[in-house]
PDB file of N, CA and C in Angstrom:
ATOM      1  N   UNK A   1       0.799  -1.172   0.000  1.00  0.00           N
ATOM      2  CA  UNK A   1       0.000   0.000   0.000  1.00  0.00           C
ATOM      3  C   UNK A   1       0.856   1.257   0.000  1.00  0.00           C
ATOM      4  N   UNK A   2       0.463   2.291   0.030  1.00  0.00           N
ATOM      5  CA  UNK A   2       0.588   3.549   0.077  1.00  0.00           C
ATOM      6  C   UNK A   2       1.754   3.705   1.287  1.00  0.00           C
ATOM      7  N   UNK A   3       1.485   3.243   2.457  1.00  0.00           N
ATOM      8  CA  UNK A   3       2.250   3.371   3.789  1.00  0.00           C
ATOM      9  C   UNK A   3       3.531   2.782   3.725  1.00  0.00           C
ATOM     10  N   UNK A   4       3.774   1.428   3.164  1.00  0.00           N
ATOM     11  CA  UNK A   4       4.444   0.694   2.872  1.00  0.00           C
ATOM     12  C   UNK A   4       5.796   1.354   2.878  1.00  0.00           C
ATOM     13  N   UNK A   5       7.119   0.953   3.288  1.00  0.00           N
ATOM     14  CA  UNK A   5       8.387   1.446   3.059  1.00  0.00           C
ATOM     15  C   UNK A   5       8.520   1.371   1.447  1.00  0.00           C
ATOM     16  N   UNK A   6       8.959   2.069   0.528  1.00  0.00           N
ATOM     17  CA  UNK A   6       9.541   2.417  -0.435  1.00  0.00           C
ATOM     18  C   UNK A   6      10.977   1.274  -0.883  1.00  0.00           C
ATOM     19  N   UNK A   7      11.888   2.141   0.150  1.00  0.00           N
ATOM     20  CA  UNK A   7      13.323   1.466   0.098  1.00  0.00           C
ATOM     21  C   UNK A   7      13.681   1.592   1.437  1.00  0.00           C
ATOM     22  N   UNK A   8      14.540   0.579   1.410  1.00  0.00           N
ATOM     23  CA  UNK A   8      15.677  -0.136   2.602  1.00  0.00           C
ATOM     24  C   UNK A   8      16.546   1.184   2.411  1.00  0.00           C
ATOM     25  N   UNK A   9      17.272   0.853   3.793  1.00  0.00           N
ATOM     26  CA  UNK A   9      18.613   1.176   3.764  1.00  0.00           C
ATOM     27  C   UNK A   9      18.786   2.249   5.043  1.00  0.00           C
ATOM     28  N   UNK A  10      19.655   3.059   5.088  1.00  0.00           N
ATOM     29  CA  UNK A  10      20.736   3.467   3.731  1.00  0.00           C
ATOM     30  C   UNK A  10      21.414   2.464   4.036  1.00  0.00           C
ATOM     31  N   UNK A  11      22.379   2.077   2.659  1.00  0.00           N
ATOM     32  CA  UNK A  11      23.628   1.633   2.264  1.00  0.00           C
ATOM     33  C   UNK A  11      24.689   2.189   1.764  1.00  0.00           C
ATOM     34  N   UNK A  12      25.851   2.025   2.107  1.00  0.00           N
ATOM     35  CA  UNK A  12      27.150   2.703   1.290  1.00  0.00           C
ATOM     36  C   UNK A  12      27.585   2.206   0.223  1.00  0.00           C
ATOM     37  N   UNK A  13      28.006   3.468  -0.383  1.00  0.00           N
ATOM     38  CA  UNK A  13      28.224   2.818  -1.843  1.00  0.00           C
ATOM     39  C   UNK A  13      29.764   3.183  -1.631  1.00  0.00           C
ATOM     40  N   UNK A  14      30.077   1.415  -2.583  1.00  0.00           N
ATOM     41  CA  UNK A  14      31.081   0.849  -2.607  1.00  0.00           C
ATOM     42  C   UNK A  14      32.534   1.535  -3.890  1.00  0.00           C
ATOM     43  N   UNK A  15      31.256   1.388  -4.868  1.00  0.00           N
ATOM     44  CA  UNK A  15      32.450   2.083  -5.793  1.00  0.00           C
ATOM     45  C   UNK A  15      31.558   2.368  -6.771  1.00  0.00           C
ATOM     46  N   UNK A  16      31.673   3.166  -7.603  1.00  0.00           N
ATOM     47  CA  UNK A  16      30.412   3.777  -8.888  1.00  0.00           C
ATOM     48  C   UNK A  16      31.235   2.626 -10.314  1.00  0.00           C
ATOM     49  N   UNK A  17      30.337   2.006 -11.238  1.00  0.00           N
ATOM     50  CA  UNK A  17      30.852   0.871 -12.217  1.00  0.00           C
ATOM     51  C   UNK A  17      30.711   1.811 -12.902  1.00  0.00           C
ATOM     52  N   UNK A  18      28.895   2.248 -12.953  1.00  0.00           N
ATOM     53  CA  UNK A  18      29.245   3.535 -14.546  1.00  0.00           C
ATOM     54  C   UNK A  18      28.687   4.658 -14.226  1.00  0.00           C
ATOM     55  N   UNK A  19      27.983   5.333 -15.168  1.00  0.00           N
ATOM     56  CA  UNK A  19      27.530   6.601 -14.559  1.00  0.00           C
ATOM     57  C   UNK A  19      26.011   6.362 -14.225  1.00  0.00           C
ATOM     58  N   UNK A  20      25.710   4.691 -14.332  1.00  0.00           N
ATOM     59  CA  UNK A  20      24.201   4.353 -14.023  1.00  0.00           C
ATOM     60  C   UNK A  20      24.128   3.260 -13.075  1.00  0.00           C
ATOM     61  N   UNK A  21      25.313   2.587 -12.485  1.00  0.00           N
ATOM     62  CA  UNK A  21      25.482   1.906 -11.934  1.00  0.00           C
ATOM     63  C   UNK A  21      26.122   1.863 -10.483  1.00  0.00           C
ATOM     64  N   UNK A  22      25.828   1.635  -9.813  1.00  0.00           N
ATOM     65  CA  UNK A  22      26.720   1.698  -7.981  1.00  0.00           C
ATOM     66  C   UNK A  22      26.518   0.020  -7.598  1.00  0.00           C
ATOM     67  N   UNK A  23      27.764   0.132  -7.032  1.00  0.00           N
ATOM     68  CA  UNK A  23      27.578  -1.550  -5.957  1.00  0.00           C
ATOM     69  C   UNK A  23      27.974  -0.866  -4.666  1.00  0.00           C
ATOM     70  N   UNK A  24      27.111  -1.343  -4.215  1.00  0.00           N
ATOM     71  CA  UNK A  24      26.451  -1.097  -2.751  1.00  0.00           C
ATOM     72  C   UNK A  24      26.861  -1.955  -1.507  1.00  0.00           C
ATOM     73  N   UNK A  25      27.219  -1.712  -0.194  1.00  0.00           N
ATOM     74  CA  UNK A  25      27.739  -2.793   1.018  1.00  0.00           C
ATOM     75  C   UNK A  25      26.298  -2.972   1.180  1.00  0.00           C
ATOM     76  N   UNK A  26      25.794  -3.920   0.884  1.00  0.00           N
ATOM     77  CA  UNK A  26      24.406  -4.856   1.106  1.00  0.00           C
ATOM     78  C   UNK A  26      24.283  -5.296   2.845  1.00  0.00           C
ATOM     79  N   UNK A  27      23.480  -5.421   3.631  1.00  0.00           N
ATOM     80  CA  UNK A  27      23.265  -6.463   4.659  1.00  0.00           C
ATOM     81  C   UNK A  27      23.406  -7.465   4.220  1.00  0.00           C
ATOM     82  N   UNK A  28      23.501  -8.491   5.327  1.00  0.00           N
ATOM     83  CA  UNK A  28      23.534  -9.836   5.186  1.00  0.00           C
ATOM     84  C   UNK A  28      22.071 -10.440   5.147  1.00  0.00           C
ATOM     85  N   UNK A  29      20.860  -9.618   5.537  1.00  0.00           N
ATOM     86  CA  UNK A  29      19.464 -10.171   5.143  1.00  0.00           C
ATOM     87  C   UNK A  29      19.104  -9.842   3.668  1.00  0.00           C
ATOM     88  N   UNK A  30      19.904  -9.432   3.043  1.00  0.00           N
ATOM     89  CA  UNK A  30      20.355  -8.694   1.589  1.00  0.00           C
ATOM     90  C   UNK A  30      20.701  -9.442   0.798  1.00  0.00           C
ATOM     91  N   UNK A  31      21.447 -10.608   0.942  1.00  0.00           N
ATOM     92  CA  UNK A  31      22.430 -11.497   0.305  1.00  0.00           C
ATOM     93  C   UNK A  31      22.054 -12.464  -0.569  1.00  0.00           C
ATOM     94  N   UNK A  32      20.464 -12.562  -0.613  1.00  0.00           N
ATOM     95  CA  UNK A  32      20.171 -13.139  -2.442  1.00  0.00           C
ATOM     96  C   UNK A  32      19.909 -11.989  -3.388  1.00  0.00           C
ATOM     97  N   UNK A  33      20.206 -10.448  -2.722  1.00  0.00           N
ATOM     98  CA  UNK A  33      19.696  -9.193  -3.976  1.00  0.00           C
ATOM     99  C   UNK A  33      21.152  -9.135  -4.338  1.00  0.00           C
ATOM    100  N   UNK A  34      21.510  -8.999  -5.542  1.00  0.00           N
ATOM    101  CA  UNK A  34      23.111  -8.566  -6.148  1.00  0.00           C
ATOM    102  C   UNK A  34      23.496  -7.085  -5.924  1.00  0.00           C
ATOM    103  N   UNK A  35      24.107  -6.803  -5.374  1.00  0.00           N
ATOM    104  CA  UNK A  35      24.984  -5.675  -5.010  1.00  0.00           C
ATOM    105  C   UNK A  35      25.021  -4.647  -5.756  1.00  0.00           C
ATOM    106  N   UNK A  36      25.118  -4.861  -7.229  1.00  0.00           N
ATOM    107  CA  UNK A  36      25.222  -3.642  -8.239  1.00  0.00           C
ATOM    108  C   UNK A  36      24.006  -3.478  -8.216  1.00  0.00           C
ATOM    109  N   UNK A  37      23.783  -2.079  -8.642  1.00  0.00           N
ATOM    110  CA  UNK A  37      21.996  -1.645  -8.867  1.00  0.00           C
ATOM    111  C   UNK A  37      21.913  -0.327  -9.795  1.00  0.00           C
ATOM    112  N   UNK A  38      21.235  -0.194 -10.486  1.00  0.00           N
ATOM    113  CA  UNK A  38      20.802   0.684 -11.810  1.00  0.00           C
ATOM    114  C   UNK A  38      20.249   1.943 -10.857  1.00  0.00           C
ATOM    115  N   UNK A  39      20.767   3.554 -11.431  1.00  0.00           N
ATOM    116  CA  UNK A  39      20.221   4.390  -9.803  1.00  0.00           C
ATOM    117  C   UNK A  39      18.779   4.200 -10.374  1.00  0.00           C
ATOM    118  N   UNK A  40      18.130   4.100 -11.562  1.00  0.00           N
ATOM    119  CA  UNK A  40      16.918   4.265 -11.478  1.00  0.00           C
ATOM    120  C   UNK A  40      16.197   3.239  -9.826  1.00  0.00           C
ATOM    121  N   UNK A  41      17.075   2.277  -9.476  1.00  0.00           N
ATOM    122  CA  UNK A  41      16.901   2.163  -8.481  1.00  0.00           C
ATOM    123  C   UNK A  41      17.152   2.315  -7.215  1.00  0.00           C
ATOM    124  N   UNK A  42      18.055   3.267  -7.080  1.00  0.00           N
ATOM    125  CA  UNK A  42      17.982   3.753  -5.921  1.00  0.00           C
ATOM    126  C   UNK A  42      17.702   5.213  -5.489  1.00  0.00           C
ATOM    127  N   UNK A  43      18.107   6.139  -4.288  1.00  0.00           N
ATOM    128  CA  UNK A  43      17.515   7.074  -3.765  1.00  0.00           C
ATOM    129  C   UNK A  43      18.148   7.336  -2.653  1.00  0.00           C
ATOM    130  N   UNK A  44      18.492   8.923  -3.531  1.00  0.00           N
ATOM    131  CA  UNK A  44      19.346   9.438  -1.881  1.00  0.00           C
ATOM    132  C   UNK A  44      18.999   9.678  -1.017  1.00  0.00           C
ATOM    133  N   UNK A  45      19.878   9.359   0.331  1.00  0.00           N
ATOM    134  CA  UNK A  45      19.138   9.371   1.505  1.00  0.00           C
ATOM    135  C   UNK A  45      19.122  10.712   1.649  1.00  0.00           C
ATOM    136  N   UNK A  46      17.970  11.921   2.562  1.00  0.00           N
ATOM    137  CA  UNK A  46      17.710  12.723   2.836  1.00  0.00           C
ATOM    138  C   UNK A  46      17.375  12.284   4.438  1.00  0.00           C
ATOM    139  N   UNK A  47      17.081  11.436   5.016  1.00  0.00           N
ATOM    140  CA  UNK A  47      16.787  11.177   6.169  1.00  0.00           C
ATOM    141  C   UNK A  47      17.708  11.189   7.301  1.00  0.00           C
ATOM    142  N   UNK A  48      17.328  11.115   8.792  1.00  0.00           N
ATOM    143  CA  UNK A  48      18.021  11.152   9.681  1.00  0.00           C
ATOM    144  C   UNK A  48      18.271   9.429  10.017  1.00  0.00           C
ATOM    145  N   UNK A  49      19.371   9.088  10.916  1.00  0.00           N
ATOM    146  CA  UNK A  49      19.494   7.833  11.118  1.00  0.00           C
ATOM    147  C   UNK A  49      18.223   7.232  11.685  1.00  0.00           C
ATOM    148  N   UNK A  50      17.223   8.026  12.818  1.00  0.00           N
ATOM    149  CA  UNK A  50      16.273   6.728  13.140  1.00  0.00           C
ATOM    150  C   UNK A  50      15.107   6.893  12.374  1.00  0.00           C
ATOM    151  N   UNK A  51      14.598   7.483  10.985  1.00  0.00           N
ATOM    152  CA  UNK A  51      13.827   7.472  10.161  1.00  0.00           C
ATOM    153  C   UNK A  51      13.967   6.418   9.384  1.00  0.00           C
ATOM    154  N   UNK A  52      15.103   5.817   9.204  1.00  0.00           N
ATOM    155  CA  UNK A  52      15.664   4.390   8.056  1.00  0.00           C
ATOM    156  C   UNK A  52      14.767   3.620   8.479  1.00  0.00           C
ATOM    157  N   UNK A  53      14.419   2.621   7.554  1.00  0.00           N
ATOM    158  CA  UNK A  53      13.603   1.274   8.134  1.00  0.00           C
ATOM    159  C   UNK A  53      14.362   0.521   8.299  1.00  0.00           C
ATOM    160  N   UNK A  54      14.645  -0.395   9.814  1.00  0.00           N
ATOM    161  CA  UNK A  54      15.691  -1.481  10.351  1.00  0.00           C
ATOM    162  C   UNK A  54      14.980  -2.444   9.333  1.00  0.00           C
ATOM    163  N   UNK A  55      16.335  -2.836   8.950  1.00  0.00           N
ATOM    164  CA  UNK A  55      15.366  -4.830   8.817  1.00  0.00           C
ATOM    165  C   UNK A  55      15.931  -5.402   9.605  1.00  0.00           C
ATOM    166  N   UNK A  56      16.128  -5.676  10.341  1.00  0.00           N
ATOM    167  CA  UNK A  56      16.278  -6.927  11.859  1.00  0.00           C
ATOM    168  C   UNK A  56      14.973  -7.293  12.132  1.00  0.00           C
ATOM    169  N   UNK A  57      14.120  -6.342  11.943  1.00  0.00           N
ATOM    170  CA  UNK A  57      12.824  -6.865  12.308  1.00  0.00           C
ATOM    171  C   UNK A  57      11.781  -7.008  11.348  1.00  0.00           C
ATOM    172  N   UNK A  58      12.275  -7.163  10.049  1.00  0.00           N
ATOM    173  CA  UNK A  58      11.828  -7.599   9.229  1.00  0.00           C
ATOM    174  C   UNK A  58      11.953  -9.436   8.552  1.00  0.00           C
ATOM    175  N   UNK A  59      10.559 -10.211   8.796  1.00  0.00           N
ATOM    176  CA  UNK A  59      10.978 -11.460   8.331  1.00  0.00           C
ATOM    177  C   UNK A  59      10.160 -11.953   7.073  1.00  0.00           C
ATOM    178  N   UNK A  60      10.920 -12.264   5.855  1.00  0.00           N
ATOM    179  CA  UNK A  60      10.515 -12.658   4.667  1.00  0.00           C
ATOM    180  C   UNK A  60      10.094 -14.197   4.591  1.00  0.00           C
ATOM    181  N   UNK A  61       8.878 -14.654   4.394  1.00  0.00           N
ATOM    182  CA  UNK A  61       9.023 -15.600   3.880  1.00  0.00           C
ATOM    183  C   UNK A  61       7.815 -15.702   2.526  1.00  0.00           C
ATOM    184  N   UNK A  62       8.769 -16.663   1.614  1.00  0.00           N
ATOM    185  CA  UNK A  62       7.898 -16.953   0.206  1.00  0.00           C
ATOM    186  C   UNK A  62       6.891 -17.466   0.001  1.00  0.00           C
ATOM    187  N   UNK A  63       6.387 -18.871   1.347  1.00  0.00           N
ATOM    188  CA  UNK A  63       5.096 -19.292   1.485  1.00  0.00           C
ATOM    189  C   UNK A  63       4.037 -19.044   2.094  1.00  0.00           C
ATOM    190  N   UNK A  64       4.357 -17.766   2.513  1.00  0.00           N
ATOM    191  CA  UNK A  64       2.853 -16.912   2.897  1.00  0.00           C
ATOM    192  C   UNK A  64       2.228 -15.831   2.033  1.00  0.00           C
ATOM    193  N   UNK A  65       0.948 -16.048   1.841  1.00  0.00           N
ATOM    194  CA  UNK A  65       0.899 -14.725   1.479  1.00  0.00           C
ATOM    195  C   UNK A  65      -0.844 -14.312   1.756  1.00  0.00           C
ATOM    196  N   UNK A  66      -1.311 -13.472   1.606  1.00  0.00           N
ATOM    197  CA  UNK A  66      -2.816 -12.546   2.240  1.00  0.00           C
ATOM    198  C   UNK A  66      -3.833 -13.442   1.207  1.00  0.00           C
ATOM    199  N   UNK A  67      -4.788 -13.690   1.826  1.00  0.00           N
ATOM    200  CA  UNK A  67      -5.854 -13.646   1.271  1.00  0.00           C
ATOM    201  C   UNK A  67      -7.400 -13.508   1.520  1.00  0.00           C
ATOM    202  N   UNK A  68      -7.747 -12.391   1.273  1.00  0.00           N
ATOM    203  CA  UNK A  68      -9.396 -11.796   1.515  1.00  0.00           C
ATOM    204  C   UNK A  68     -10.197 -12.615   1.646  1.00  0.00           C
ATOM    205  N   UNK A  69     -10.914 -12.826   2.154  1.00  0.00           N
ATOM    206  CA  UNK A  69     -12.173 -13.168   1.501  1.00  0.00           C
ATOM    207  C   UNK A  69     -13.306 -12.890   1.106  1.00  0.00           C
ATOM    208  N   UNK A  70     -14.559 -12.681   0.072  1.00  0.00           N
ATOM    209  CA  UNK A  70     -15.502 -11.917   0.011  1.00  0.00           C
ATOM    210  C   UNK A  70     -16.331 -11.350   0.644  1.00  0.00           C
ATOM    211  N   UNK A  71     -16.767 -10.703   1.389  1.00  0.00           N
ATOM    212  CA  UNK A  71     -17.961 -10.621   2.545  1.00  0.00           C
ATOM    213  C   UNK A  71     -19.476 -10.900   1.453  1.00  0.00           C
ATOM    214  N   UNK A  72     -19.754 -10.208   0.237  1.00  0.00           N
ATOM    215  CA  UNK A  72     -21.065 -10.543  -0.498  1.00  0.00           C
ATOM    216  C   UNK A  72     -20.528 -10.126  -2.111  1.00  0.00           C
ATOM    217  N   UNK A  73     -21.365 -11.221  -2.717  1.00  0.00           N
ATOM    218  CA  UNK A  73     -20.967 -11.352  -4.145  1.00  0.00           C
ATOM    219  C   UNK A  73     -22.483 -10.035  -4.447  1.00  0.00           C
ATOM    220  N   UNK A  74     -21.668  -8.964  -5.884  1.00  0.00           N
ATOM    221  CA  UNK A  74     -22.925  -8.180  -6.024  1.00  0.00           C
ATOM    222  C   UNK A  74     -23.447  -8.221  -7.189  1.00  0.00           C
ATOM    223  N   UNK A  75     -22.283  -8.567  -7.878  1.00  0.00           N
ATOM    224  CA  UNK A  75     -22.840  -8.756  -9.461  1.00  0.00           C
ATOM    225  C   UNK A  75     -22.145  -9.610 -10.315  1.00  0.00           C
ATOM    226  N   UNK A  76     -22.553 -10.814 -11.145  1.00  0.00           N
ATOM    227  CA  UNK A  76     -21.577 -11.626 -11.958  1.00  0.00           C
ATOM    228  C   UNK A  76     -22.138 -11.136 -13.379  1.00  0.00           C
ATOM    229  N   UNK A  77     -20.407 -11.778 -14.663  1.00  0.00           N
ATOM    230  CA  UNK A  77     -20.988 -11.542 -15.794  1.00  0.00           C
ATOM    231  C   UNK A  77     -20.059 -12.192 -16.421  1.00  0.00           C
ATOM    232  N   UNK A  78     -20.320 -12.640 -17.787  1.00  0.00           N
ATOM    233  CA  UNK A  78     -18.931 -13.488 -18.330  1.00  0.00           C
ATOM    234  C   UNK A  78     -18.927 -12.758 -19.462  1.00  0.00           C
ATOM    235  N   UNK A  79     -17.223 -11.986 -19.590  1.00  0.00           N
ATOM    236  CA  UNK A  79     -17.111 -11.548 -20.812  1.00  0.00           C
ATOM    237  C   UNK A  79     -16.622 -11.885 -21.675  1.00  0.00           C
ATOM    238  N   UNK A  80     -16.543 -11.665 -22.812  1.00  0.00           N
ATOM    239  CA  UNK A  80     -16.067 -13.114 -24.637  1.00  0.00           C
ATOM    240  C   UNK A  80     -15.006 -11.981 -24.724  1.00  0.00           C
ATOM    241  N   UNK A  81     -13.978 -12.829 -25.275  1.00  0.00           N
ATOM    242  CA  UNK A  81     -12.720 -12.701 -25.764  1.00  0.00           C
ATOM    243  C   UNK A  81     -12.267 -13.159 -26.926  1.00  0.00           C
ATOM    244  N   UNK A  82     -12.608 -12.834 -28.112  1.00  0.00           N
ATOM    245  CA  UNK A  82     -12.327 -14.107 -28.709  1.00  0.00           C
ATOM    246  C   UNK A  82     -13.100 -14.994 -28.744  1.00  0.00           C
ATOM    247  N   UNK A  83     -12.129 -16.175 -28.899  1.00  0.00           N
ATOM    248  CA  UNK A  83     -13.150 -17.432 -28.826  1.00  0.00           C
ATOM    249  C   UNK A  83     -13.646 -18.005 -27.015  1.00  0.00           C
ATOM    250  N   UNK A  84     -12.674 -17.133 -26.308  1.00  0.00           N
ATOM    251  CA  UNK A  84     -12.709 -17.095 -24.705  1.00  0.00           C
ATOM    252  C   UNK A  84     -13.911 -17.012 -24.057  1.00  0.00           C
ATOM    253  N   UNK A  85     -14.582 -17.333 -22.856  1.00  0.00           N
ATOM    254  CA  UNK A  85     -15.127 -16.684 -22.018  1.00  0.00           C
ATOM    255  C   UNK A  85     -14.647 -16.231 -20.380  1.00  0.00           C
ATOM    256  N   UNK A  86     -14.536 -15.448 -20.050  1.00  0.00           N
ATOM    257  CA  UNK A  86     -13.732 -14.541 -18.549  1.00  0.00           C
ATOM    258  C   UNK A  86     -15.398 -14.458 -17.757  1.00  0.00           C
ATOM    259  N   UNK A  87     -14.743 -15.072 -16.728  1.00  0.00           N
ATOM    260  CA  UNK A  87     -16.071 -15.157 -16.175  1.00  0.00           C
ATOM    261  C   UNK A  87     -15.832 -13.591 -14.604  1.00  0.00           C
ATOM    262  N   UNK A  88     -16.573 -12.872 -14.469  1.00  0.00           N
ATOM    263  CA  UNK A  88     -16.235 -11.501 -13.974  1.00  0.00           C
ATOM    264  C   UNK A  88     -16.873 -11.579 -12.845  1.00  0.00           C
ATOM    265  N   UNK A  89     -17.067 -11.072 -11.550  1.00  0.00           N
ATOM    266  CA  UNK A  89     -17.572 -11.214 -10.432  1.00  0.00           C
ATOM    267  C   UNK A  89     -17.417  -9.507  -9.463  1.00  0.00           C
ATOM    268  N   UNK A  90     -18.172  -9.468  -8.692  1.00  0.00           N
ATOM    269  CA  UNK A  90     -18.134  -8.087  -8.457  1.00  0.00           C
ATOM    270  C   UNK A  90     -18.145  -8.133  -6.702  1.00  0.00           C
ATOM    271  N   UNK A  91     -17.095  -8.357  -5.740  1.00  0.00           N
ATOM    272  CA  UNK A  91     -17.772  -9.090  -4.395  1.00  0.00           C
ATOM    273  C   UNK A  91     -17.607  -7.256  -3.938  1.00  0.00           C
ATOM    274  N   UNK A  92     -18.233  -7.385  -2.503  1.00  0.00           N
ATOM    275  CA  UNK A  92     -17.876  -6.318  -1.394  1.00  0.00           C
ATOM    276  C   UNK A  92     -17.830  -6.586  -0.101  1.00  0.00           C
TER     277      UNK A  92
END
């Protein structure tokens, strides 16, 4: 959502590769993302040290994830595609 942290960090940068590229001292909760990064992905820090988001207290895992459930279905409809039909549902 909206609230959501943006980006990690800060991190120091290690050494500039090109004029679009930085490798970065990564964390060790970091260590399956690769080090070099394109700046379109990154972002200078403007912040104070306790504004950063820690990850120590951040825990990832791949086999969870959210799921809603409908409270009331309000409207169905199946739309053609082609030779397809998409069947459409409208809950709230």
């Amino acid at each position: 959502g909206k609230l959501n942290p943006r980006y990690v960090g800060p991190y120091k940068v290690l050494e500039k590769i090109e004029d679009v590229a930085y490798k970065l001292d990564l964390s060790k909760e970091l260590s399956r993302v690769h080090n070099t990064l394109h700046v379109s992905n990154l972002e200078k820090c403007h912040a104070n040290e306790p504004l950063a988001v820690p990850l120590d207290g951040l825990h990832f895992d791949d086999k969870l994830h959210f799921v809603e459930k409908p409270v009331e279905i309000m409207d169905r409809e199946v739309k053609r595609l082609k030779q397809s039909r998409i069947p459409l549902g409208k809950v709230r």
